[in-house]
PDB file of N, CA and C in Angstrom:
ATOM      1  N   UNK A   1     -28.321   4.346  13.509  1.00  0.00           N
ATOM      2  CA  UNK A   1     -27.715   3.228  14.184  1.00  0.00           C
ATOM      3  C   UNK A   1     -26.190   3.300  13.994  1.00  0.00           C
ATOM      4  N   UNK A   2     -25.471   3.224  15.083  1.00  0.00           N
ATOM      5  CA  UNK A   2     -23.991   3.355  15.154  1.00  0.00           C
ATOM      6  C   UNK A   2     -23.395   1.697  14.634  1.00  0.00           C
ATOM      7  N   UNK A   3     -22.364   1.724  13.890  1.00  0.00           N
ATOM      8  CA  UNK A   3     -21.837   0.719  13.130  1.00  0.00           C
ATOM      9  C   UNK A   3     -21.092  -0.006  14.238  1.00  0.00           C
ATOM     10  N   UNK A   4     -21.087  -1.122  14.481  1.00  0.00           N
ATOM     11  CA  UNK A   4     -20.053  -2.272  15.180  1.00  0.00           C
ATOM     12  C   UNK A   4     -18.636  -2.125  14.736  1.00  0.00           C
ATOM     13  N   UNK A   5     -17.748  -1.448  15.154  1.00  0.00           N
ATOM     14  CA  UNK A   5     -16.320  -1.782  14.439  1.00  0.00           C
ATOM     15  C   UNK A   5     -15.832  -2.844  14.581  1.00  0.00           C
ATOM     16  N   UNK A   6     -16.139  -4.364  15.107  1.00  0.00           N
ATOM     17  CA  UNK A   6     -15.417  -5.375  15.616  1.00  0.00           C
ATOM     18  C   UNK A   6     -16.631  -6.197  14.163  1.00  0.00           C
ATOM     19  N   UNK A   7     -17.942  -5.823  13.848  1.00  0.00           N
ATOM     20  CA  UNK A   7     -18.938  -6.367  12.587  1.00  0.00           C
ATOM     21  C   UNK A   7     -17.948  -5.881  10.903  1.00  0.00           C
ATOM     22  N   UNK A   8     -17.796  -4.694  11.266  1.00  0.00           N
ATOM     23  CA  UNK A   8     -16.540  -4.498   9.903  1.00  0.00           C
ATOM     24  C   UNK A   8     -15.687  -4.972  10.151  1.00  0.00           C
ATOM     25  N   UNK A   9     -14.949  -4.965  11.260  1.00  0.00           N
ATOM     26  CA  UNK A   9     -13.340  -6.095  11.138  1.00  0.00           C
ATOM     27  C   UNK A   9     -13.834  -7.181  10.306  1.00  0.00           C
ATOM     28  N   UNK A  10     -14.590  -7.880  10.923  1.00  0.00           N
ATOM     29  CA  UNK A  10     -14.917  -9.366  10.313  1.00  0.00           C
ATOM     30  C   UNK A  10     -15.351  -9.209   9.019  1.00  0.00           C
ATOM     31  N   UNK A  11     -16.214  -8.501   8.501  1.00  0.00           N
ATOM     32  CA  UNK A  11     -16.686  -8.439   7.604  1.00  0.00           C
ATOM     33  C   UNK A  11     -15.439  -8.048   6.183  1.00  0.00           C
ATOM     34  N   UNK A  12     -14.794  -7.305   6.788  1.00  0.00           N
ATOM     35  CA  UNK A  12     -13.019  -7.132   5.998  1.00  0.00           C
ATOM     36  C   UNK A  12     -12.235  -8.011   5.963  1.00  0.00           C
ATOM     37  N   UNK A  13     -12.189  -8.477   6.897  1.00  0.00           N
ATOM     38  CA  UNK A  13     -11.217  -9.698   7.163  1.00  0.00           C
ATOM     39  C   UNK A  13     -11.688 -10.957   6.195  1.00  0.00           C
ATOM     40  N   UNK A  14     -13.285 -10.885   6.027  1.00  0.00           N
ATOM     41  CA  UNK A  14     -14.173 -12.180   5.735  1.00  0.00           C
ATOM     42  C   UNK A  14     -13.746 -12.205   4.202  1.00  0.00           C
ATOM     43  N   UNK A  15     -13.838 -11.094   3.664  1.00  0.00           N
ATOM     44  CA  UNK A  15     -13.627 -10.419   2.611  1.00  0.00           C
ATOM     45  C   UNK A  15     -12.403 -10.645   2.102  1.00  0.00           C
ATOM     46  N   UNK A  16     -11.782 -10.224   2.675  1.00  0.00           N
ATOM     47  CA  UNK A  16      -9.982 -11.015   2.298  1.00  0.00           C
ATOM     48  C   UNK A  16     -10.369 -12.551   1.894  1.00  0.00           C
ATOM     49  N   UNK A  17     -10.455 -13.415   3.147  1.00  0.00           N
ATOM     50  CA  UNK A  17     -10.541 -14.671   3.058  1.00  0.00           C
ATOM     51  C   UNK A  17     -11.179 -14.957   2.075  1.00  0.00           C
ATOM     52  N   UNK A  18     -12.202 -14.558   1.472  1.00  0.00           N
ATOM     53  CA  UNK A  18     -13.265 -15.079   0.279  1.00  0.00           C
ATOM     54  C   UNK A  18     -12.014 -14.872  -0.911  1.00  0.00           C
ATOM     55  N   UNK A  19     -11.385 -13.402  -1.159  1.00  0.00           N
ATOM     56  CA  UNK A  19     -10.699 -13.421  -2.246  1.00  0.00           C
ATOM     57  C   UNK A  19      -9.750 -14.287  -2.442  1.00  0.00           C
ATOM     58  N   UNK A  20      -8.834 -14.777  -1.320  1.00  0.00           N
ATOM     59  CA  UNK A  20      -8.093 -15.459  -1.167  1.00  0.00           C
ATOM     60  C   UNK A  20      -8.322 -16.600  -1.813  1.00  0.00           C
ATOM     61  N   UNK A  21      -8.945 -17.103  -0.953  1.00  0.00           N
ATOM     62  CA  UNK A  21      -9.952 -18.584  -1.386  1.00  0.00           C
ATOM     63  C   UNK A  21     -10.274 -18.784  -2.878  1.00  0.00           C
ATOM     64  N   UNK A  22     -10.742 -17.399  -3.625  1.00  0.00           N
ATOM     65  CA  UNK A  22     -11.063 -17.412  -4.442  1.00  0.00           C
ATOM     66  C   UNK A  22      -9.567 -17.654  -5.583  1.00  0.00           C
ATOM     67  N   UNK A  23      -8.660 -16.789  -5.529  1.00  0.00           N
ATOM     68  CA  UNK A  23      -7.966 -16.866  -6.259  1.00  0.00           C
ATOM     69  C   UNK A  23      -7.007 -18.842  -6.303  1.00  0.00           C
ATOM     70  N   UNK A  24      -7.109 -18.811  -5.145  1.00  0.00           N
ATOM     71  CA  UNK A  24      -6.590 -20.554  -4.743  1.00  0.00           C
ATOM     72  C   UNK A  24      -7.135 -20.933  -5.971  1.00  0.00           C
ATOM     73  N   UNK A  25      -8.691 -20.709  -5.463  1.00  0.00           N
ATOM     74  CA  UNK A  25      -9.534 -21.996  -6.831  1.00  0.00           C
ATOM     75  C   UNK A  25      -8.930 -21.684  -8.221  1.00  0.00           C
ATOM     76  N   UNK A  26      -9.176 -20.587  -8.258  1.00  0.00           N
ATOM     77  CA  UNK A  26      -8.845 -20.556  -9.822  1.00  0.00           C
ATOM     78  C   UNK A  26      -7.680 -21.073 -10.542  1.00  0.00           C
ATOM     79  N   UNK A  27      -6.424 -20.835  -9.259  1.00  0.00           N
ATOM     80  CA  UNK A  27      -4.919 -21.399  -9.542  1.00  0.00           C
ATOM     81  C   UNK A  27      -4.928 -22.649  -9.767  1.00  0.00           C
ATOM     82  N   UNK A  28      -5.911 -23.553  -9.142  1.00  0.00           N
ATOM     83  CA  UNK A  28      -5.791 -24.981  -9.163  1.00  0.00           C
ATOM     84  C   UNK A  28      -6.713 -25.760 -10.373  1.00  0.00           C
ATOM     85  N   UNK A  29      -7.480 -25.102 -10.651  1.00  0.00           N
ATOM     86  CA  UNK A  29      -7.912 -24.848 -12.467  1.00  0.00           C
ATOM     87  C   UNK A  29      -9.822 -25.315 -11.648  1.00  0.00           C
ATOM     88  N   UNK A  30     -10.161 -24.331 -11.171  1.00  0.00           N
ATOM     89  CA  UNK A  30     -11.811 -24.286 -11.044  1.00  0.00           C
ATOM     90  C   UNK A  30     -12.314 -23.590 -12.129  1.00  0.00           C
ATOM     91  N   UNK A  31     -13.669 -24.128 -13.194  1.00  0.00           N
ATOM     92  CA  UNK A  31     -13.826 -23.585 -13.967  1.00  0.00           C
ATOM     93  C   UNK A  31     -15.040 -22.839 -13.857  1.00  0.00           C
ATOM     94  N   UNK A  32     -15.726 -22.823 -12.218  1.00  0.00           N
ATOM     95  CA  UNK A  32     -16.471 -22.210 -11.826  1.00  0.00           C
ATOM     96  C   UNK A  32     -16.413 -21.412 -10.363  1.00  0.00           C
ATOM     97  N   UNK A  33     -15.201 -20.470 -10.005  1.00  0.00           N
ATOM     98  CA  UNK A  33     -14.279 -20.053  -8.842  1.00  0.00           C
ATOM     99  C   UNK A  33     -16.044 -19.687  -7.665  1.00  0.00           C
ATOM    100  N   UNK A  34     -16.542 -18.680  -8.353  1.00  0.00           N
ATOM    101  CA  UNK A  34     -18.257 -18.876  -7.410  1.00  0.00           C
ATOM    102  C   UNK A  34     -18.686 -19.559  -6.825  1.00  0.00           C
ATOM    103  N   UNK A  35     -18.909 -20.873  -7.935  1.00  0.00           N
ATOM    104  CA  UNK A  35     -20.173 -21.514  -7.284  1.00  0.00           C
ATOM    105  C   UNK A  35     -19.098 -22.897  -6.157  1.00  0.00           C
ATOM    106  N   UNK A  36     -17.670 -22.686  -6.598  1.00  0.00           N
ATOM    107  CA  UNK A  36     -17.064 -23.349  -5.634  1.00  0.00           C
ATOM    108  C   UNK A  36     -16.688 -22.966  -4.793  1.00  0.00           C
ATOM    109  N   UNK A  37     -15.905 -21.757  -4.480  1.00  0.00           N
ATOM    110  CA  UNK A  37     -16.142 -21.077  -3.401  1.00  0.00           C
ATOM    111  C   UNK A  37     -17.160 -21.486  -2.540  1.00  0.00           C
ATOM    112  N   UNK A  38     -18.543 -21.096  -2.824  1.00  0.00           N
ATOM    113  CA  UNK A  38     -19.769 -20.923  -2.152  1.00  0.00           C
ATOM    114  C   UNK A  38     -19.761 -22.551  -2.118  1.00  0.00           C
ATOM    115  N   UNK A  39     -20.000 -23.769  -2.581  1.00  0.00           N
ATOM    116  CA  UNK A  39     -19.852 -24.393  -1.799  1.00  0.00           C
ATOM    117  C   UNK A  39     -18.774 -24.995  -0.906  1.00  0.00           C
ATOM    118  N   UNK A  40     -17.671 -25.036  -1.221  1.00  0.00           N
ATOM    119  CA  UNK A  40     -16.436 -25.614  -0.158  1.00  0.00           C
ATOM    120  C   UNK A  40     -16.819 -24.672   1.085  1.00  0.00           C
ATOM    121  N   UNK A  41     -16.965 -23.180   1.017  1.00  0.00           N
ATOM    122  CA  UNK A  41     -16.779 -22.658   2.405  1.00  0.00           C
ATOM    123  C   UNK A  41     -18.094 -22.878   3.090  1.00  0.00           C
ATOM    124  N   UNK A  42     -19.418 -22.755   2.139  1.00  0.00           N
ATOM    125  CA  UNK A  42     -20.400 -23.700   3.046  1.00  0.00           C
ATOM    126  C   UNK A  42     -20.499 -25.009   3.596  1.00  0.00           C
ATOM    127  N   UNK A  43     -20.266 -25.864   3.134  1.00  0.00           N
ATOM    128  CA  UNK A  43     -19.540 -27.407   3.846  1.00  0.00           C
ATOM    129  C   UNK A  43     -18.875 -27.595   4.695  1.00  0.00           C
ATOM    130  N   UNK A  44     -17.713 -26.385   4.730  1.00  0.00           N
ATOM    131  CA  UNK A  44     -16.956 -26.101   5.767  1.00  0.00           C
ATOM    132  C   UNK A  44     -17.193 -25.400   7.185  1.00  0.00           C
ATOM    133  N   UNK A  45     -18.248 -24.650   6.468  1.00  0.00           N
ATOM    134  CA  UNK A  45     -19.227 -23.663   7.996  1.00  0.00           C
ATOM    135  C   UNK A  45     -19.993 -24.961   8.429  1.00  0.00           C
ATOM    136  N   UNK A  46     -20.900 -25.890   7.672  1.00  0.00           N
ATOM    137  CA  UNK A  46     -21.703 -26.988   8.014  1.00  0.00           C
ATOM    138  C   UNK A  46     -20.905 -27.681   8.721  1.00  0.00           C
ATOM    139  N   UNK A  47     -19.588 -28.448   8.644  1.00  0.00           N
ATOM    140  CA  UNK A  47     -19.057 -29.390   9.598  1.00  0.00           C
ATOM    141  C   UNK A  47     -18.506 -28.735  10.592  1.00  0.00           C
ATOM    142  N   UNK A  48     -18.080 -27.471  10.855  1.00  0.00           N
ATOM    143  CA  UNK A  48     -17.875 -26.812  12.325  1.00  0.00           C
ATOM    144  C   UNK A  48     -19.173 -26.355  12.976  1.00  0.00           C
ATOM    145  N   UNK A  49     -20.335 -26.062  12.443  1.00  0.00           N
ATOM    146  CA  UNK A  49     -20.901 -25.466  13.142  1.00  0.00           C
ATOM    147  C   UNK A  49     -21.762 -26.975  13.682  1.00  0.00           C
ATOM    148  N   UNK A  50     -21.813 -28.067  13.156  1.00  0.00           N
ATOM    149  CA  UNK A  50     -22.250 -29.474  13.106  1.00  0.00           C
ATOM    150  C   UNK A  50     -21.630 -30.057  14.605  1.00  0.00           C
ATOM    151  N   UNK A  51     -19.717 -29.926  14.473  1.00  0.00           N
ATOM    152  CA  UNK A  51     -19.253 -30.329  15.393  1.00  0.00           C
ATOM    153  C   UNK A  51     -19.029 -29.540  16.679  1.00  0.00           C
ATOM    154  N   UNK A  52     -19.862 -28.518  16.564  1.00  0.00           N
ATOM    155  CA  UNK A  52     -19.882 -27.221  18.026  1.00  0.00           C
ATOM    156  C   UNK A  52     -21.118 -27.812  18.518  1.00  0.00           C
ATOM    157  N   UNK A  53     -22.395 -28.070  17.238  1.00  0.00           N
ATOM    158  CA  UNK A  53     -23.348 -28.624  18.144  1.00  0.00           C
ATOM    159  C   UNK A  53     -23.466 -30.406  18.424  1.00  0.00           C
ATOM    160  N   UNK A  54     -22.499 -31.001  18.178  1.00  0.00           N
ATOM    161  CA  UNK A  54     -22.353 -32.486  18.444  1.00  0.00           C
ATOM    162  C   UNK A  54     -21.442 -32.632  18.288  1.00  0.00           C
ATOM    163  N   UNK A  55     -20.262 -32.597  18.952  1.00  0.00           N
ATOM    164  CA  UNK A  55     -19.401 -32.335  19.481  1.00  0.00           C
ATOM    165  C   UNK A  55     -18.992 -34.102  19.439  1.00  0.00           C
ATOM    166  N   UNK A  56     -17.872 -34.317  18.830  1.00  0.00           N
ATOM    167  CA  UNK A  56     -16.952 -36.049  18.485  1.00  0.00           C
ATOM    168  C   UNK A  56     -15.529 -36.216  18.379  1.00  0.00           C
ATOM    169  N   UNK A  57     -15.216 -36.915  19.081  1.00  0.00           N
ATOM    170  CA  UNK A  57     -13.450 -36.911  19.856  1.00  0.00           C
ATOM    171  C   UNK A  57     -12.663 -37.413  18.491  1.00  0.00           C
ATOM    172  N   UNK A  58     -13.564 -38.283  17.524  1.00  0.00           N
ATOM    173  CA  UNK A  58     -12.914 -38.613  16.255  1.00  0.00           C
ATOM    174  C   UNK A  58     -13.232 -37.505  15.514  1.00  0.00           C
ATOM    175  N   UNK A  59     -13.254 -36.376  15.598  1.00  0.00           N
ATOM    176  CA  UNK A  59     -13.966 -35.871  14.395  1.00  0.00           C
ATOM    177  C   UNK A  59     -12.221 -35.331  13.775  1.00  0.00           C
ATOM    178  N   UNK A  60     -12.083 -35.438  12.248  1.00  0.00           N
ATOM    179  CA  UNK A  60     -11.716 -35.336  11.222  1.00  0.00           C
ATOM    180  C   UNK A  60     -12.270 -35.076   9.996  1.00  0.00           C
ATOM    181  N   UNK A  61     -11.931 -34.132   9.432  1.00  0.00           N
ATOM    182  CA  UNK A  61     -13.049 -33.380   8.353  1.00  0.00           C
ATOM    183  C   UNK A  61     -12.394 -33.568   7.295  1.00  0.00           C
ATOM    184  N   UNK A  62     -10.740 -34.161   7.367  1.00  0.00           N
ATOM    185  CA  UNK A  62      -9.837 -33.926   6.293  1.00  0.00           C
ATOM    186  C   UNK A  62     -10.190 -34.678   5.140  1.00  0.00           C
ATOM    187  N   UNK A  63     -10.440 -35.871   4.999  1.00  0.00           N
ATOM    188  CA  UNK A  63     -10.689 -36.512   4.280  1.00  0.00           C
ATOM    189  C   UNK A  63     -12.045 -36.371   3.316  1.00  0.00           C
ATOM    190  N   UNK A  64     -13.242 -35.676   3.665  1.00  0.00           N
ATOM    191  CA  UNK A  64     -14.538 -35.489   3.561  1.00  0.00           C
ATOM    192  C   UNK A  64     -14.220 -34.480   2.375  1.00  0.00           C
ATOM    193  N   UNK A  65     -13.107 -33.189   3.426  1.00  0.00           N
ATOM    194  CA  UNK A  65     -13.193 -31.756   2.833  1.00  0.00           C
ATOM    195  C   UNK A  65     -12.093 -32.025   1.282  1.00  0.00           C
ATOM    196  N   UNK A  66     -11.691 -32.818   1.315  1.00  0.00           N
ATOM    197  CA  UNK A  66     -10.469 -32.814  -0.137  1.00  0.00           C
ATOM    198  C   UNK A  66     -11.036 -33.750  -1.104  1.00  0.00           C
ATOM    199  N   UNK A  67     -12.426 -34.366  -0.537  1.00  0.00           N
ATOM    200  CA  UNK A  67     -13.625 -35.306  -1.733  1.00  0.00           C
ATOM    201  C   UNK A  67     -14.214 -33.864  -2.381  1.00  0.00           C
ATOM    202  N   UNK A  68     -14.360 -32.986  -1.943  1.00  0.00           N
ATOM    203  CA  UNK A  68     -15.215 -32.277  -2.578  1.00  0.00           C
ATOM    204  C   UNK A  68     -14.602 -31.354  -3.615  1.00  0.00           C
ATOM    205  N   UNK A  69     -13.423 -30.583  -3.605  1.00  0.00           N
ATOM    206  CA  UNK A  69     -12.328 -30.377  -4.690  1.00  0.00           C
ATOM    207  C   UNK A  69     -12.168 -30.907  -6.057  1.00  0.00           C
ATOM    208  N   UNK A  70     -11.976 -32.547  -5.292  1.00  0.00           N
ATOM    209  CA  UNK A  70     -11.632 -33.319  -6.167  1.00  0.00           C
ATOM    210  C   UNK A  70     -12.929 -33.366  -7.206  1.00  0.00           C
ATOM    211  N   UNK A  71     -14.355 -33.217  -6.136  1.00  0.00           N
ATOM    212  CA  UNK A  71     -15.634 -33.557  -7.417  1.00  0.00           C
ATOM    213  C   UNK A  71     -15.803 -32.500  -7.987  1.00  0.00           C
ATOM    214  N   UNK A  72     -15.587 -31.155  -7.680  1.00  0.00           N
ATOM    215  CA  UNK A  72     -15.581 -29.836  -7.924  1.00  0.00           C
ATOM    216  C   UNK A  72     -14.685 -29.200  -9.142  1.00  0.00           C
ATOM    217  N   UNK A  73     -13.321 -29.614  -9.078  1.00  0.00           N
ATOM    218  CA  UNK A  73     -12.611 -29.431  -9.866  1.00  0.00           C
ATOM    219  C   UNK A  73     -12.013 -30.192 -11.630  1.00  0.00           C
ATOM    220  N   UNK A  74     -12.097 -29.762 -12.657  1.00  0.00           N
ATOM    221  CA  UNK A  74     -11.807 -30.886 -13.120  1.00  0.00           C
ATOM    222  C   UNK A  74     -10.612 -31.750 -13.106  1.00  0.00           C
ATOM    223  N   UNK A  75     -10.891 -32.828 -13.356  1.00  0.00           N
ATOM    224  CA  UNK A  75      -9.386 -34.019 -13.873  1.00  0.00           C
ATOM    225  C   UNK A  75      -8.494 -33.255 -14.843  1.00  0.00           C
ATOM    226  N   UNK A  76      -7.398 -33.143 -14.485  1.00  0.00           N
ATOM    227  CA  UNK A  76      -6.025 -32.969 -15.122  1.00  0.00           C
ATOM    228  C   UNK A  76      -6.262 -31.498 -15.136  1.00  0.00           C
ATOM    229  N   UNK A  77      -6.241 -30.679 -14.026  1.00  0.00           N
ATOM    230  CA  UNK A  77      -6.165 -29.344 -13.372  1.00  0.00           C
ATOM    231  C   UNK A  77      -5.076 -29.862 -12.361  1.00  0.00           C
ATOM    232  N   UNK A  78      -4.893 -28.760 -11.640  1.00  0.00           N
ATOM    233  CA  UNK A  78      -3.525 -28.642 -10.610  1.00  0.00           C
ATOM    234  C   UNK A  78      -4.836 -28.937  -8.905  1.00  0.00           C
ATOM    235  N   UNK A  79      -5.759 -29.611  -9.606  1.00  0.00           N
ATOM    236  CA  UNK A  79      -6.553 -29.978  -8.568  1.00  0.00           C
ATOM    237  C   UNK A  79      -6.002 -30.925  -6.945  1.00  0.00           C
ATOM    238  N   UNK A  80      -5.257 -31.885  -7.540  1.00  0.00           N
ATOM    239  CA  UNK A  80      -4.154 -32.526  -6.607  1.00  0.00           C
ATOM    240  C   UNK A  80      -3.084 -31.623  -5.555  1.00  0.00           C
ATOM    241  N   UNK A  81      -3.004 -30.459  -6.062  1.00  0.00           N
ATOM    242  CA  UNK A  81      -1.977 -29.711  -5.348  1.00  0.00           C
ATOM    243  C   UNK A  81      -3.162 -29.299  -4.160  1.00  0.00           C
ATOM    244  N   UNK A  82      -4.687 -29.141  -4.345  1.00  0.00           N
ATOM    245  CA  UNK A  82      -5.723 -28.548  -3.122  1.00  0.00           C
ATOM    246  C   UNK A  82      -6.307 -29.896  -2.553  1.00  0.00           C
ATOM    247  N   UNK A  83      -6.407 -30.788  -3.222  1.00  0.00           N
ATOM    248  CA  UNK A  83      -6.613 -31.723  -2.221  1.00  0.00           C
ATOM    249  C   UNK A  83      -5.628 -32.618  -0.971  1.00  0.00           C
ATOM    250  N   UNK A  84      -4.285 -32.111  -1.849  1.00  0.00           N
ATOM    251  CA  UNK A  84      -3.132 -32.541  -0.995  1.00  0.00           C
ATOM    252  C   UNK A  84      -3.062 -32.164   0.385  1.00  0.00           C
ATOM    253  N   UNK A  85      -3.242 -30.288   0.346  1.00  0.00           N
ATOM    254  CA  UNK A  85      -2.898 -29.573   0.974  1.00  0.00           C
ATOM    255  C   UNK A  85      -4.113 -29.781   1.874  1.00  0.00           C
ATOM    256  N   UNK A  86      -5.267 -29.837   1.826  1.00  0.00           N
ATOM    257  CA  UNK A  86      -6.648 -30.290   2.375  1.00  0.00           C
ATOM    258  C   UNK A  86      -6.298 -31.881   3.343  1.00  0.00           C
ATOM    259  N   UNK A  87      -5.790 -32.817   3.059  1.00  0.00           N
ATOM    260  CA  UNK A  87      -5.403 -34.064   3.412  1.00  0.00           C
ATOM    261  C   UNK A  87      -4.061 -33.564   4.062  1.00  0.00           C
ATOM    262  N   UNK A  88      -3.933 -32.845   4.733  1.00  0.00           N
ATOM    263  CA  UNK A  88      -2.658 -32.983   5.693  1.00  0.00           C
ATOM    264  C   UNK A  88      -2.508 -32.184   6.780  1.00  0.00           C
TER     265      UNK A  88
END
Protein backbone atom coordinates (compact mmCIF):
# COMPACT_ATOMS: atom_id res chain seq x y z
CA UNK A 1 0.00 0.00 0.00
CA UNK A 2 1.42 3.38 -1.17
CA UNK A 3 1.64 6.00 1.79
CA UNK A 4 -0.64 9.33 1.57
CA UNK A 5 1.91 12.19 1.63
CA UNK A 6 -0.79 14.84 2.54
CA UNK A 7 -1.67 11.58 5.89
CA UNK A 8 2.19 12.26 6.92
CA UNK A 9 2.00 16.01 6.51
CA UNK A 10 -0.67 15.94 9.11
CA UNK A 11 0.50 13.41 11.00
CA UNK A 12 4.04 15.67 11.34
CA UNK A 13 2.52 18.63 11.62
CA UNK A 14 0.04 16.87 14.40
CA UNK A 15 3.14 15.89 16.00
CA UNK A 16 4.67 19.26 16.31
CA UNK A 17 1.42 20.58 17.71
CA UNK A 18 1.21 17.80 20.47
CA UNK A 19 4.93 18.75 21.47
CA UNK A 20 4.21 22.16 21.47
CA UNK A 21 1.20 21.90 23.51
CA UNK A 22 3.04 19.76 25.51
CA UNK A 23 5.87 21.82 26.48
CA UNK A 24 3.17 24.99 27.12
CA UNK A 25 1.77 22.64 29.88
CA UNK A 26 4.64 21.95 31.54
CA UNK A 27 5.83 25.80 31.45
CA UNK A 28 2.68 26.73 33.16
CA UNK A 29 3.41 24.13 36.01
CA UNK A 30 1.17 20.79 34.82
CA UNK A 31 2.17 18.11 37.04
CA UNK A 32 0.76 15.65 34.71
CA UNK A 33 1.84 17.22 30.87
CA UNK A 34 -0.01 13.54 29.34
CA UNK A 35 -2.88 13.09 30.83
CA UNK A 36 -3.49 16.96 30.21
CA UNK A 37 -2.57 17.22 27.04
CA UNK A 38 -4.87 14.26 26.19
CA UNK A 39 -7.55 15.82 27.80
CA UNK A 40 -7.57 19.68 26.83
CA UNK A 41 -6.96 18.61 23.11
CA UNK A 42 -9.79 16.07 23.42
CA UNK A 43 -12.40 18.65 24.71
CA UNK A 44 -11.19 20.71 22.20
CA UNK A 45 -11.71 18.12 19.18
CA UNK A 46 -15.29 17.46 21.18
CA UNK A 47 -16.50 21.18 20.96
CA UNK A 48 -15.48 21.62 17.19
CA UNK A 49 -16.43 18.57 16.01
CA UNK A 50 -19.91 19.19 18.33
CA UNK A 51 -20.21 22.66 16.66
CA UNK A 52 -19.66 21.28 12.81
CA UNK A 53 -22.41 18.92 13.75
CA UNK A 54 -24.81 21.58 15.53
CA UNK A 55 -23.78 24.30 14.35
CA UNK A 56 -24.70 27.88 17.02
CA UNK A 57 -24.29 31.60 16.07
CA UNK A 58 -23.40 32.06 19.96
CA UNK A 59 -21.03 29.52 20.10
CA UNK A 60 -17.93 30.56 22.28
CA UNK A 61 -15.74 27.92 23.71
CA UNK A 62 -13.51 30.51 25.47
CA UNK A 63 -14.73 30.51 28.63
CA UNK A 64 -15.52 26.55 28.97
CA UNK A 65 -11.85 25.89 27.44
CA UNK A 66 -9.75 28.10 30.28
CA UNK A 67 -12.25 26.14 33.22
CA UNK A 68 -10.46 23.22 32.39
CA UNK A 69 -6.62 24.43 32.89
CA UNK A 70 -7.61 26.04 35.67
CA UNK A 71 -9.10 22.40 37.16
CA UNK A 72 -6.19 20.67 35.55
CA UNK A 73 -3.46 22.66 36.71
CA UNK A 74 -2.44 23.32 40.16
CA UNK A 75 -3.08 26.66 42.31
CA UNK A 76 -0.06 28.85 42.51
CA UNK A 77 1.55 27.47 39.09
CA UNK A 78 1.93 30.03 36.19
CA UNK A 79 -1.54 28.44 35.46
CA UNK A 80 -3.16 32.08 35.02
CA UNK A 81 -0.74 32.97 32.27
CA UNK A 82 -2.89 29.67 30.07
CA UNK A 83 -6.03 30.52 31.12
CA UNK A 84 -5.53 34.16 30.27
CA UNK A 85 -4.32 33.45 26.99
CA UNK A 86 -7.37 30.82 26.51
CA UNK A 87 -9.96 33.81 27.60
CA UNK A 88 -9.01 36.19 24.90
Amino acid sequence: MRACPRRQQLGSTGARVNAWFATWLRVVGSTDVERDANLIMNYWTGLVLHELAIPDPEFDPRRRLAALPDTLIPAGSSREALSSNLSH
